[in-house]
C-alpha atoms as a PDB file:
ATOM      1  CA  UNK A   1      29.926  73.497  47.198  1.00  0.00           C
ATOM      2  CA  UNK A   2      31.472  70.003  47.141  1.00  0.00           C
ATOM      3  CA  UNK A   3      31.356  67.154  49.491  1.00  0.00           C
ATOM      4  CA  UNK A   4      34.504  67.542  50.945  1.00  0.00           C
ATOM      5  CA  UNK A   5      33.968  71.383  51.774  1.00  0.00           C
ATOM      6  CA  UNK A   6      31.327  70.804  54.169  1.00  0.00           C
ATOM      7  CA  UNK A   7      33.334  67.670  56.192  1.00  0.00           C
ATOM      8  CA  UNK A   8      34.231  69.144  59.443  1.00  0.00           C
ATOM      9  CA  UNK A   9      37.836  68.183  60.928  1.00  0.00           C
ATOM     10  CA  UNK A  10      37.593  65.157  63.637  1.00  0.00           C
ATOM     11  CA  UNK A  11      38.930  67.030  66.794  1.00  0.00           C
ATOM     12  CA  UNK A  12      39.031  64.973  70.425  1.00  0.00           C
ATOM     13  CA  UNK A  13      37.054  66.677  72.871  1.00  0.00           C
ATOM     14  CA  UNK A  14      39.289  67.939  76.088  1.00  0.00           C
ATOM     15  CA  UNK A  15      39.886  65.203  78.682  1.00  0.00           C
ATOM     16  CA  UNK A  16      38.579  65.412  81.691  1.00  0.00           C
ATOM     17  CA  UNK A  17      41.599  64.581  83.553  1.00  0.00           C
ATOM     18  CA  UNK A  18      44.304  67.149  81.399  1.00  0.00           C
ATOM     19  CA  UNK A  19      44.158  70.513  83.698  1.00  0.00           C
ATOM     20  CA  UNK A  20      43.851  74.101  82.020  1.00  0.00           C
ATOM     21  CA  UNK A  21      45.794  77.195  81.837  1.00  0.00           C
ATOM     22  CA  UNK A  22      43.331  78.855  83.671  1.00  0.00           C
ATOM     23  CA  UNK A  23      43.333  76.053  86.685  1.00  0.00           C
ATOM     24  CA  UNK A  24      47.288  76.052  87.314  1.00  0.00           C
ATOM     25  CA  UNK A  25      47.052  80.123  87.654  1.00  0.00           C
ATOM     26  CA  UNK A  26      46.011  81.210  91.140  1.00  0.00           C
ATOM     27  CA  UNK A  27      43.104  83.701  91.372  1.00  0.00           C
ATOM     28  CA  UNK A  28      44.414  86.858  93.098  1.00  0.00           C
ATOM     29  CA  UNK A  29      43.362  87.960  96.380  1.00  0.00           C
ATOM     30  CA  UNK A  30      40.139  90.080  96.413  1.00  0.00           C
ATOM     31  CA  UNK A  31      41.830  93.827  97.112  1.00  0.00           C
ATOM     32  CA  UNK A  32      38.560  94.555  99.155  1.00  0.00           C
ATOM     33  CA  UNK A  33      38.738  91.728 100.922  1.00  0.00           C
ATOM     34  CA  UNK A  34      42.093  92.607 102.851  1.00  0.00           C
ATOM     35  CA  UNK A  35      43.312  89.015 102.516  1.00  0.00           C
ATOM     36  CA  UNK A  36      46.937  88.615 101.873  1.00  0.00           C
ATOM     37  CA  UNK A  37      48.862  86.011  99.807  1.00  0.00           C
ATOM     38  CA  UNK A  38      51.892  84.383  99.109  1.00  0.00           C
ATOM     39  CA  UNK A  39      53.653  83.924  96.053  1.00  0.00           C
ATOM     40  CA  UNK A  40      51.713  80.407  95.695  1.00  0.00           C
ATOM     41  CA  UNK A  41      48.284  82.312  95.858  1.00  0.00           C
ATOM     42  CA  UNK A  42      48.056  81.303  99.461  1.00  0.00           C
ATOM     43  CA  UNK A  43      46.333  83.323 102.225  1.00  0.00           C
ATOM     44  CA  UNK A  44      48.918  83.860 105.674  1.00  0.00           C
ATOM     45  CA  UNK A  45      48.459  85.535 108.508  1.00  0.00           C
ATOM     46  CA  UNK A  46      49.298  88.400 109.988  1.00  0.00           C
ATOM     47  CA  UNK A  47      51.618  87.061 111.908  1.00  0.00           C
ATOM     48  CA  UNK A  48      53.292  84.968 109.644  1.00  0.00           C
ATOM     49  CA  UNK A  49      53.565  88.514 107.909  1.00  0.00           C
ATOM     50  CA  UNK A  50      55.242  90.181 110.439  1.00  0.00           C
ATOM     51  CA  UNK A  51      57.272  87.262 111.018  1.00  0.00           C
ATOM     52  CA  UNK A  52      58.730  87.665 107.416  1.00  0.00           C
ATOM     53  CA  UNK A  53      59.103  91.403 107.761  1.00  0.00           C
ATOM     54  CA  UNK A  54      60.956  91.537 110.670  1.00  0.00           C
ATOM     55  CA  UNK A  55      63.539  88.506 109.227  1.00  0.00           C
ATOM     56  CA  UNK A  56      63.740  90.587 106.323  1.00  0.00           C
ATOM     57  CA  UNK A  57      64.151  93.494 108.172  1.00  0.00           C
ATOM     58  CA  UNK A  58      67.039  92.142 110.163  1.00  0.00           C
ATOM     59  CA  UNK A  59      68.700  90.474 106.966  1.00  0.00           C
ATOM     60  CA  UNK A  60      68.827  94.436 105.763  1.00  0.00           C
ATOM     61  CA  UNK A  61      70.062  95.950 109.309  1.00  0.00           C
ATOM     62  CA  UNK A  62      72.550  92.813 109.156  1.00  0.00           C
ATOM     63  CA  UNK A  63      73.636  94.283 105.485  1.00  0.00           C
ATOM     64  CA  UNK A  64      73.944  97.719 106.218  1.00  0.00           C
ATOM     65  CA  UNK A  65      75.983  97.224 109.649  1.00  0.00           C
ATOM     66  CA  UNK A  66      78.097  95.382 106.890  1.00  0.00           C
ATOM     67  CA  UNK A  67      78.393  97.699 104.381  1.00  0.00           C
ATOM     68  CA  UNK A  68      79.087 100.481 107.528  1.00  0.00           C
ATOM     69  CA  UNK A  69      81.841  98.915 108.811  1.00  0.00           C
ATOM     70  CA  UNK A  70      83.757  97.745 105.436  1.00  0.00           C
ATOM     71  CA  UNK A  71      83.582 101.916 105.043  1.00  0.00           C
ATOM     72  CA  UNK A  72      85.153 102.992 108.199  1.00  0.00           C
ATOM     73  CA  UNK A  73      87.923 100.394 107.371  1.00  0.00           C
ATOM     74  CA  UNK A  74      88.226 101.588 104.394  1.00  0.00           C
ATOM     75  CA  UNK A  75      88.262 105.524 105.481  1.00  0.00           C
ATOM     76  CA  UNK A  76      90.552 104.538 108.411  1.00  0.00           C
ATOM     77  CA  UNK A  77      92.854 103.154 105.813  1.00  0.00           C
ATOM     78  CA  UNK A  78      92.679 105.554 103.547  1.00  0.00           C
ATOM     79  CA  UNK A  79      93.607 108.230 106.591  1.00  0.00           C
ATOM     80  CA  UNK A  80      96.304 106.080 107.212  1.00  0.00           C
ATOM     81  CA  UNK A  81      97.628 106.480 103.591  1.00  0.00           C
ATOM     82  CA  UNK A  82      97.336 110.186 103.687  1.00  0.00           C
ATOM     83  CA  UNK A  83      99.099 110.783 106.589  1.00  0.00           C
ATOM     84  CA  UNK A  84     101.825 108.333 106.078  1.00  0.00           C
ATOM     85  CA  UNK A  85     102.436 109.939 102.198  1.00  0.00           C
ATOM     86  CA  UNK A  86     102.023 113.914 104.977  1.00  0.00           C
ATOM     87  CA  UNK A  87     105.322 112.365 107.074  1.00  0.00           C
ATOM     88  CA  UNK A  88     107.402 111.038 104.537  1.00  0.00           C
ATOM     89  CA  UNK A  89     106.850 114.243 102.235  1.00  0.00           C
ATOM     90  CA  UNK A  90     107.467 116.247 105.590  1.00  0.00           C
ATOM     91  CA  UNK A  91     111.112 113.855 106.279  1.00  0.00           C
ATOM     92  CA  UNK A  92     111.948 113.885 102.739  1.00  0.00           C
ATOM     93  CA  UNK A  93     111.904 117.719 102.780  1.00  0.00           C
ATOM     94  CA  UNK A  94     113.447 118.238 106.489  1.00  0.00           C
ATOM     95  CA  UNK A  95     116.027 115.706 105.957  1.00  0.00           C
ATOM     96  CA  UNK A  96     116.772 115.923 101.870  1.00  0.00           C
ATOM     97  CA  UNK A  97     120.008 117.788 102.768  1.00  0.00           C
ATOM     98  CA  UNK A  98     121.307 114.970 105.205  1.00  0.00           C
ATOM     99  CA  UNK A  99     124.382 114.313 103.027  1.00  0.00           C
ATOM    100  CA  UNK A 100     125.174 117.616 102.426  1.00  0.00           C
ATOM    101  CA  UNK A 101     125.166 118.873 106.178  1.00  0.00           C
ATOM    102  CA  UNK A 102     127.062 116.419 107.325  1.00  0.00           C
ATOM    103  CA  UNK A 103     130.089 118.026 105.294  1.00  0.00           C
ATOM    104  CA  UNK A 104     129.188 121.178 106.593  1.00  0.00           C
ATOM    105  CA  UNK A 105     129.496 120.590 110.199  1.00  0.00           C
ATOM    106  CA  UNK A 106     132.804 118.892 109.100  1.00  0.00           C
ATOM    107  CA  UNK A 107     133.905 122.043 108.115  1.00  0.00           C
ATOM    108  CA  UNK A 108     132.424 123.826 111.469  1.00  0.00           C
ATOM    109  CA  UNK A 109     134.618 121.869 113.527  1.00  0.00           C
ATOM    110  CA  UNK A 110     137.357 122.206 111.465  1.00  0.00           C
ATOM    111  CA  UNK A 111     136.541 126.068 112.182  1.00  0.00           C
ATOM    112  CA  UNK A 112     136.722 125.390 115.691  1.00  0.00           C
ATOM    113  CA  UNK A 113     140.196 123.028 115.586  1.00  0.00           C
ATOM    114  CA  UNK A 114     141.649 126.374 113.877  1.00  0.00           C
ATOM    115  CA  UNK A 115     139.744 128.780 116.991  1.00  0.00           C
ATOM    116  CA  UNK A 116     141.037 126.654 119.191  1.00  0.00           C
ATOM    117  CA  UNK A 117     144.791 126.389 118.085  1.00  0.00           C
ATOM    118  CA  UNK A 118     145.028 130.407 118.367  1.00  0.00           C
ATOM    119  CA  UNK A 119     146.575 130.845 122.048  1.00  0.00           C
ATOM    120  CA  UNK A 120     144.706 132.505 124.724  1.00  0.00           C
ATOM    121  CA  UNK A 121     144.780 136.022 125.003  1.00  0.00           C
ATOM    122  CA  UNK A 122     147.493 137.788 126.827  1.00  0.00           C
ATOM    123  CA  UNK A 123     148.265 141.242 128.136  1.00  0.00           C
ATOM    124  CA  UNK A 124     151.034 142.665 125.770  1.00  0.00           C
ATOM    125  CA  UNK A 125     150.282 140.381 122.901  1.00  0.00           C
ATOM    126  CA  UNK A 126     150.633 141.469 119.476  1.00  0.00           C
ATOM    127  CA  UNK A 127     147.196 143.276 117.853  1.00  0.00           C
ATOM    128  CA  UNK A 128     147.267 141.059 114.388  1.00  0.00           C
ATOM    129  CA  UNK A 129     146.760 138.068 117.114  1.00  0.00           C
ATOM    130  CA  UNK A 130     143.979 139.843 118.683  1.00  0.00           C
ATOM    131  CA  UNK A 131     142.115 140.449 115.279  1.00  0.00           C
ATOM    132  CA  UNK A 132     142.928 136.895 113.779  1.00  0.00           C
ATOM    133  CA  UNK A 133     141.006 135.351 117.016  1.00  0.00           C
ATOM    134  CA  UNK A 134     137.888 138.018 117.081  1.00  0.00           C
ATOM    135  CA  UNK A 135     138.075 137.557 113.266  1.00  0.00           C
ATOM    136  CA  UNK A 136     137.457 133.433 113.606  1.00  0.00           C
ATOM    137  CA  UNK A 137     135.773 133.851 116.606  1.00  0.00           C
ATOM    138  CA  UNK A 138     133.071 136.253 114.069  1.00  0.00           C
ATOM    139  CA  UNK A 139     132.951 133.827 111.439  1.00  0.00           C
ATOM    140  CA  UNK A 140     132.434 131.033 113.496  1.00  0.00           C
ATOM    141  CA  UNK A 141     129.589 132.520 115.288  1.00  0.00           C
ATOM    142  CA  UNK A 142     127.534 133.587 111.870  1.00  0.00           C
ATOM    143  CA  UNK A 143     128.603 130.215 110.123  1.00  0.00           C
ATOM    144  CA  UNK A 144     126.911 128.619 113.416  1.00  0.00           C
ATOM    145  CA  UNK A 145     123.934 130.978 113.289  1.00  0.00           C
ATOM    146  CA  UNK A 146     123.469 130.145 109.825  1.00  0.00           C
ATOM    147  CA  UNK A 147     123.258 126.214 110.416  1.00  0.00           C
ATOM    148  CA  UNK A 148     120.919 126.619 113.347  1.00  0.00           C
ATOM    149  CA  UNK A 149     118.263 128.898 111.211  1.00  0.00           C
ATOM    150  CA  UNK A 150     118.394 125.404 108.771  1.00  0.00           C
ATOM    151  CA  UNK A 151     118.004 123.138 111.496  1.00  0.00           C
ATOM    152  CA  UNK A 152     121.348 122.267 112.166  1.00  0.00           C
ATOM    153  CA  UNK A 153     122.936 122.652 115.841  1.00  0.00           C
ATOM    154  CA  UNK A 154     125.789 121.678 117.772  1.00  0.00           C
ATOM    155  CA  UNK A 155     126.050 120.272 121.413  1.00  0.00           C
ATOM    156  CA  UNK A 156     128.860 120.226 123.998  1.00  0.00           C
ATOM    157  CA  UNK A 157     128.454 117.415 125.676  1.00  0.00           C
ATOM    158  CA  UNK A 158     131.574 118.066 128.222  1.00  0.00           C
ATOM    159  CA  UNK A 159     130.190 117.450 132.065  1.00  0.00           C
ATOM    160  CA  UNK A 160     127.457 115.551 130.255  1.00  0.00           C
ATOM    161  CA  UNK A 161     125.969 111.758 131.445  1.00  0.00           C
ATOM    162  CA  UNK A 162     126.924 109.533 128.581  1.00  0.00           C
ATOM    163  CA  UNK A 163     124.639 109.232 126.553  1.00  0.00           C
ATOM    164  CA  UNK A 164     124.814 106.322 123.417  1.00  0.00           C
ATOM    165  CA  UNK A 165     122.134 108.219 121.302  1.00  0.00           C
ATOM    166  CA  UNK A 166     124.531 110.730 120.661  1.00  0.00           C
ATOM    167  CA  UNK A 167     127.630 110.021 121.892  1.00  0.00           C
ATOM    168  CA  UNK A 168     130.556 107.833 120.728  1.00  0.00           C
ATOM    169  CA  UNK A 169     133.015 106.746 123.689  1.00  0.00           C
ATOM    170  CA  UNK A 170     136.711 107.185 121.924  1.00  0.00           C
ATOM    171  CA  UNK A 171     138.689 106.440 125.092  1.00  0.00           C
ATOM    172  CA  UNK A 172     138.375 105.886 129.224  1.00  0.00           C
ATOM    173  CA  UNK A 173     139.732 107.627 131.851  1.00  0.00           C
ATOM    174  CA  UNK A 174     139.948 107.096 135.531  1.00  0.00           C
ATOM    175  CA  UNK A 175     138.459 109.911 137.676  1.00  0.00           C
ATOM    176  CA  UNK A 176     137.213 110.652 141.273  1.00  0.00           C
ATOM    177  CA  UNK A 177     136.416 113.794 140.947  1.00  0.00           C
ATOM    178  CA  UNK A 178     133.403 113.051 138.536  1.00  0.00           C
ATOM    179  CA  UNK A 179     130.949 110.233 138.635  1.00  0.00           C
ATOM    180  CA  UNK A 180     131.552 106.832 136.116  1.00  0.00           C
ATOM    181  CA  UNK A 181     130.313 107.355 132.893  1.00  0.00           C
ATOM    182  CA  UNK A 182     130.586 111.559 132.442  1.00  0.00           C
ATOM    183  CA  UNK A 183     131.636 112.937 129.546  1.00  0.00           C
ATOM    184  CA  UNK A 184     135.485 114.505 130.566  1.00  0.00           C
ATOM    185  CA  UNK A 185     136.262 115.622 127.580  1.00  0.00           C
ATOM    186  CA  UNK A 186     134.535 116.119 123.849  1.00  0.00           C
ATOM    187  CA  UNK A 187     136.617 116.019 120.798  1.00  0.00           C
ATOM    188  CA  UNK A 188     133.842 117.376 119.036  1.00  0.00           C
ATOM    189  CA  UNK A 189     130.279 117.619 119.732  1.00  0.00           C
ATOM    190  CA  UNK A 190     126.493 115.847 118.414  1.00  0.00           C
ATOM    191  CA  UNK A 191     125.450 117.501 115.577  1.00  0.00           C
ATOM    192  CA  UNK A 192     121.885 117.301 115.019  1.00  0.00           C
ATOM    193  CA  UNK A 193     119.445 117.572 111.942  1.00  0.00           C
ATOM    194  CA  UNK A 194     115.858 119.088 112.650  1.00  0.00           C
ATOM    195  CA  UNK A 195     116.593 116.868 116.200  1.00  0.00           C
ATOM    196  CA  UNK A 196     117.799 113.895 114.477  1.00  0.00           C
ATOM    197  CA  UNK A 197     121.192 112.932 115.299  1.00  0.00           C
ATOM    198  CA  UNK A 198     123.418 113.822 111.978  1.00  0.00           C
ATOM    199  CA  UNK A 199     126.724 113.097 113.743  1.00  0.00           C
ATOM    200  CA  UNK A 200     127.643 111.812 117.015  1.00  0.00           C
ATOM    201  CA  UNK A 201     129.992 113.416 119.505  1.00  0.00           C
ATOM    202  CA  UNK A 202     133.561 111.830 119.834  1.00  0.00           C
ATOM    203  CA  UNK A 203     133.864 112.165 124.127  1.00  0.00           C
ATOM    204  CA  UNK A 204     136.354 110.866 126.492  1.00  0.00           C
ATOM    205  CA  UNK A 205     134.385 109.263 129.216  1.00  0.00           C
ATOM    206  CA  UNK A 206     134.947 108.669 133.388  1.00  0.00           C
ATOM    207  CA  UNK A 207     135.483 105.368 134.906  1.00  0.00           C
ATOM    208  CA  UNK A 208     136.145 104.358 138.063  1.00  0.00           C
ATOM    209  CA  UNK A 209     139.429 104.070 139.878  1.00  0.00           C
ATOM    210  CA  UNK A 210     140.678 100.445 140.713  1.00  0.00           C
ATOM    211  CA  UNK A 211     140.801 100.924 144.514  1.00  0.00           C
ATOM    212  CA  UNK A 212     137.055 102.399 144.835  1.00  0.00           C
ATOM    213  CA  UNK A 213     135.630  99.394 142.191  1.00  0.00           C
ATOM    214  CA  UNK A 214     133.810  96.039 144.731  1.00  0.00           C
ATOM    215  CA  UNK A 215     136.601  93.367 145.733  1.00  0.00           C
ATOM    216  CA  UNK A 216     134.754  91.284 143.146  1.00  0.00           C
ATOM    217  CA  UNK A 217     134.855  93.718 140.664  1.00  0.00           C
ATOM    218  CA  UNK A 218     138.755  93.940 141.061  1.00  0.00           C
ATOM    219  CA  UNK A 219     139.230  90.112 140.798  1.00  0.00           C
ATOM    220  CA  UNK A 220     137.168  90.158 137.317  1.00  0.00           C
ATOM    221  CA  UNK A 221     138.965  92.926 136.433  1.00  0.00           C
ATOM    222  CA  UNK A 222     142.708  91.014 137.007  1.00  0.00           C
ATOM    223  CA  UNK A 223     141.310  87.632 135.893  1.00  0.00           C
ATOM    224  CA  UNK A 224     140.714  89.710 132.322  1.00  0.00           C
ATOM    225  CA  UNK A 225     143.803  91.510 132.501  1.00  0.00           C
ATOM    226  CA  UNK A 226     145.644  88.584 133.121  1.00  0.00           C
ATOM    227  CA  UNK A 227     143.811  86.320 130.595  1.00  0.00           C
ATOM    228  CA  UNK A 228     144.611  89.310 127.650  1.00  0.00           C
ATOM    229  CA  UNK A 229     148.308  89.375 128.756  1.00  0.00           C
END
């Protein structure tokens, strides 16, 4: 064996001073001991324990009261989708044939202009005019049946209060026999669609006579009349 076989390498012994691995890692807690540690190897308490238990305990309360509440919004909302899509597919189905029912109680009270131009009955008259008004007077009651089984109905407002939902005021008349703002007279009635208003009613309504309105009421009614004229 030669010389430089047997030469051991020149190693520095450890400092003193320059810590270990096994120095820097913290010996565990001794399970039959019943100490507890941190993280940092360090013995606490018990109350310090319960101390961090109960924060963490709240922080995970505070969580799931969050979590609970962004769900009910969320379900409420959701709800509200459903039964907003329930109404309009509900309108669009009650009210799809708006357009077309409007032309149909056009021609209803063009039924009832031709029923109504038919005189009265009379003794002695002749029988085709009896038959001509039962036969109109038949067809206008099944063509009215028919639109009320589809929603569709007619009102008379005659005698009536006036009412701007579903009437439309075509002219005034003076009247003492009937209170200021009663329907006298309908030129055709409120139609109605599944009791939304498809058509107004064209009415005549009441107004007061001059001599019953308030002496102030007559002077602002002259002051106008004489300001249009």
């Amino acid at each position: 064996m030669s010389t430089q076989d047997n030469k051991i390498p020149n190693v520095a012994p450890p400092s003193a001073d320059a810590p270990t691995a096994a120095a820097d890692t913290p010996a565990p807690a001794d399970p039959g001991s019943g100490e507890v540690v941190n993280l940092a190897g360090e013995p606490i308490s018990a109350e310090q324990l319960m101390q961090v238990a109960s924060k963490r305990i709240a922080e995970l309360e505070a969580e799931l009261a969050d979590m609970r509440e962004r769900w009910m919004r969320a379900e409420a909302e959701t709800q509200n989708v459903r039964n907003r899509a329930r109404r309009e597919v509900e309108e669009t189905r009650q009210f799809a044939v708006q357009a077309f029912a409007r032309d149909v109680v056009e021609a209803a009270e063009n039924l009832k202009r031709g029923l109504d131009s038919i005189p009265p009955p009379v003794p002695g008259e002749p029988e085709i005019l009896s038959r001509l008004r039962d036969g109109f007077a038949g067809v206008e009651r099944n063509f009215i049946g028919i639109l009320e089984r589809n929603g569709i109905r007619r009102q008379d407002p005659a005698g009536a209060v006036f009412d701007p939902n579903l009437h439309q005021a075509m002219a005034e008349q003076e009247s003492i026999e009937h209170p200021p703002g009663t329907v006298l007279q309908a030129w055709s009635g409120a139609w109605t669609l599944n009791g939304r208003l498809l058509r107004p009613a064209m009415v005549v309504v009441t107004k007061a006579p001059p001599a019953e309105l308030p002496a102030a009421a007559r002077e602002t009614a002259g002051q106008k009349l004489n300001t249009t004229a």
